[in-house]
Protein backbone atom coordinates (compact mmCIF):
# COMPACT_ATOMS: atom_id res chain seq x y z
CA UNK A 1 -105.22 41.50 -26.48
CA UNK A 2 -104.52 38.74 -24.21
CA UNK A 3 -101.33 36.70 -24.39
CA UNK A 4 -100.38 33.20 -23.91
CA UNK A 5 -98.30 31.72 -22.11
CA UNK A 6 -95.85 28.22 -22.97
CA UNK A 7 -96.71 25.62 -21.24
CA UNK A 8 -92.97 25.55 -19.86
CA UNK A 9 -93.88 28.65 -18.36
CA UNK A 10 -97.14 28.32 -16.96
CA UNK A 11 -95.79 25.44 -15.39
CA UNK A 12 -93.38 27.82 -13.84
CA UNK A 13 -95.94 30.16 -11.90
CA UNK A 14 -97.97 27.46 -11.24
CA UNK A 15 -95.01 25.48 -9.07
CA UNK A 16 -96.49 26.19 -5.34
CA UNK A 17 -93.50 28.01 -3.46
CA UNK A 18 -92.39 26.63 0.15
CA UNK A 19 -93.46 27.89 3.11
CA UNK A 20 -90.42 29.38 5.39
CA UNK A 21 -89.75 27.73 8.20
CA UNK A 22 -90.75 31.02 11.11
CA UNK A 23 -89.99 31.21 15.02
CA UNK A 24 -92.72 33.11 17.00
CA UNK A 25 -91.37 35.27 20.02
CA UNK A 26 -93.82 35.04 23.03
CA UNK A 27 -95.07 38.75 22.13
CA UNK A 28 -96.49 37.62 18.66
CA UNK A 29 -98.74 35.30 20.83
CA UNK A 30 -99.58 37.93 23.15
CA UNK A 31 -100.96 40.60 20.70
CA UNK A 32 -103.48 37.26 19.65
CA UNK A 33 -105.24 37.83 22.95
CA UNK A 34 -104.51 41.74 22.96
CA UNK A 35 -107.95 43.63 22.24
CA UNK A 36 -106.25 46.94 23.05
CA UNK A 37 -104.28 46.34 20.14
CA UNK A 38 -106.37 44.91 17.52
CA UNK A 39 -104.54 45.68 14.34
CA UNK A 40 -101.84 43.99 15.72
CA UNK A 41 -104.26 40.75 17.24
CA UNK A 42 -105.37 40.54 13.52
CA UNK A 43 -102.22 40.58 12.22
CA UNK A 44 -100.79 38.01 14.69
CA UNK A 45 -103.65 35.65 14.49
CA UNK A 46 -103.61 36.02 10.87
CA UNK A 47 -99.60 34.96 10.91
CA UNK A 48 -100.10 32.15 13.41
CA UNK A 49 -102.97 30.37 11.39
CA UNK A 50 -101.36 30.75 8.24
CA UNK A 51 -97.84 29.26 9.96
CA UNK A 52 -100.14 26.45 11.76
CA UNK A 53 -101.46 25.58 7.86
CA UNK A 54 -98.61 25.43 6.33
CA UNK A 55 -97.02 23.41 9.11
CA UNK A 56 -94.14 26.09 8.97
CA UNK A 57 -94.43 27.32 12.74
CA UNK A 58 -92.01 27.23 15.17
CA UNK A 59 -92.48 28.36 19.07
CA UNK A 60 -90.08 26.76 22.07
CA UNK A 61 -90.99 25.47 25.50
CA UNK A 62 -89.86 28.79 26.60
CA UNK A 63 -92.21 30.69 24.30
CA UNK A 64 -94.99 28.61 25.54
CA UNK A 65 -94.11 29.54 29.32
CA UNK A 66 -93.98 33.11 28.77
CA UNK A 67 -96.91 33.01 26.96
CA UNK A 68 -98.71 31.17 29.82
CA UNK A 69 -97.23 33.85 32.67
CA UNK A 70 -97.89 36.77 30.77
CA UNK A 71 -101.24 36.68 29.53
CA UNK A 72 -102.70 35.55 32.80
CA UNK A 73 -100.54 38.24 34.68
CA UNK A 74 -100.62 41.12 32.06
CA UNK A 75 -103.34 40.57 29.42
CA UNK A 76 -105.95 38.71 32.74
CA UNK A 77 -107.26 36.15 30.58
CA UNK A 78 -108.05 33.22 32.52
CA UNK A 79 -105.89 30.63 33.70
CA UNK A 80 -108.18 27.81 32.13
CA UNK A 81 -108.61 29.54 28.68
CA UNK A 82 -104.98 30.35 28.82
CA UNK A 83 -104.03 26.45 29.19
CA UNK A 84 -106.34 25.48 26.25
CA UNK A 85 -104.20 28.00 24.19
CA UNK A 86 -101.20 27.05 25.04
CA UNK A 87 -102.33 23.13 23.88
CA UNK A 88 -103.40 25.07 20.74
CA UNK A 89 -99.75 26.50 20.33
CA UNK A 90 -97.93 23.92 20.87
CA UNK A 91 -99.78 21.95 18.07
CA UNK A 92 -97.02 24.39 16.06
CA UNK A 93 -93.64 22.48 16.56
CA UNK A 94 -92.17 23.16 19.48
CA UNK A 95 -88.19 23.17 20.59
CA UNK A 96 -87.78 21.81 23.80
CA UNK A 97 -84.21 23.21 25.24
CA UNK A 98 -81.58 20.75 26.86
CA UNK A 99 -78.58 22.02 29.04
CA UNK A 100 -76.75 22.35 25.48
CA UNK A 101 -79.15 24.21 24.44
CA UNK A 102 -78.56 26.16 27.40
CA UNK A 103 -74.74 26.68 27.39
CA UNK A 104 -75.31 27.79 23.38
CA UNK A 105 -77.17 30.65 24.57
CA UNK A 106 -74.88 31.47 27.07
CA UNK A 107 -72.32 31.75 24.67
CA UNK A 108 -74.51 34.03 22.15
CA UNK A 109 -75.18 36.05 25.20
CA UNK A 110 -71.95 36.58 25.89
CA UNK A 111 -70.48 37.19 22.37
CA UNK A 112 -72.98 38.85 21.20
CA UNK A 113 -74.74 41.08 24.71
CA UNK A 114 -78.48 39.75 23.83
CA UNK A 115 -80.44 38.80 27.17
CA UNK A 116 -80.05 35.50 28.31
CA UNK A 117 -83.62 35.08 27.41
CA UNK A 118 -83.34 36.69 23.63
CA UNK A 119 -80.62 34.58 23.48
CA UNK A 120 -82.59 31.05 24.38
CA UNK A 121 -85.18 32.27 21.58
CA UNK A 122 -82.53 32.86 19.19
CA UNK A 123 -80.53 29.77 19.54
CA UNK A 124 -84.20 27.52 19.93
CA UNK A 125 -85.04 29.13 15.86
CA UNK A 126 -81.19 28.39 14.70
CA UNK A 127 -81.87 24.53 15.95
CA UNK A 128 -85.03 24.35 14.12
CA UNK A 129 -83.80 25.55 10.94
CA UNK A 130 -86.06 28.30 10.93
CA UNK A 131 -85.01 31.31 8.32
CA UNK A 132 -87.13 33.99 9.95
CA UNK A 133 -88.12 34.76 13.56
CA UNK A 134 -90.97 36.82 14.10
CA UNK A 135 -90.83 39.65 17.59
CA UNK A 136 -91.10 42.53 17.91
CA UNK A 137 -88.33 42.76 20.57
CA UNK A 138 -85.52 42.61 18.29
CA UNK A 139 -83.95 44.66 16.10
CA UNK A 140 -86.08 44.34 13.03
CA UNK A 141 -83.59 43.40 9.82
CA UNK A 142 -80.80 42.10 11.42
CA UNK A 143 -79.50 38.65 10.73
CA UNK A 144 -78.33 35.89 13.38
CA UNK A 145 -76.44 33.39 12.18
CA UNK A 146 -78.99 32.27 9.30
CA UNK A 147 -82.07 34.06 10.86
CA UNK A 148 -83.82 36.73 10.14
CA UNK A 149 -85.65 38.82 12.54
CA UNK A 150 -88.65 40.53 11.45
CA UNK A 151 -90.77 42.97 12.95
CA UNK A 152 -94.18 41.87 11.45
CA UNK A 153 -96.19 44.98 12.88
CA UNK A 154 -93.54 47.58 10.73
């Protein structure tokens, strides 16, 4: 027997939910050109178009570097091909650091031991108001000052 539903409720489910603001780590871009990994590449391409629909994406200028250096030096893909997908990426937003930027990283490296350069990712997804950063260099779970990292290959 089917039921119905009130209109006050349907109207409920039906309200579209908003997407959550997400910071990509450099090695979620990576595994998109990784073919020795390809049930992480699907997952990661999967994450990045759905982020780049939404408009809910989030990389930083520093992302966008490592991205560049890595998959030319570690993954070989061309230096051409790897320029075109860096314009791609940075079609996401993208959080271009200043020396405040810096000297806030410096501080959550100190306080709290992360790398310098864990630290510059973490402080680019607080300034962007992201709730969620996505890597799989982190602990997976724990919670930064408003963000949550996520290891999206667990």
């Amino acid at each position: 027997m089917a039921t119905r539903m009130s209109a006050s409720r349907a109207s409920l489910v039906a309200l579209p939910t908003r997407p959550v603001r997400t910071f990509f780590d450099t090695n979620i871009l990576l595994y998109c050109d990784d073919q020795a990994s390809p049930g992480k590449q699907h997952r990661a391409l999967d994450l990045v178009i759905a982020h780049r629909k939404q408009r809910s994406g989030v990389v930083s200028l520093q992302v966008l570097q490592e991205y560049f250096a890595n998959a030319t030096r570690k993954l070989g893909v061309d230096a051409a091909l790897a320029q075109k997908k860096v314009e791609t990426y940075a079609r996401l937003e993208v959080v271009e650091p200043t020396v405040h930027d810096l000297l806030a990283a410096i501080d959550l490296h100190r306080l709290r031991q992360f790398s310098i350069w864990d630290a510059l990712i973490l402080h680019a997804a607080r300034k962007a108001g992201c709730k969620v950063l996505l890597s799989e260099d982190l602990q997976h779970g724990q919670m930064i000052d408003g963000v949550a990292i996520l290891n999206p290959f667990l």
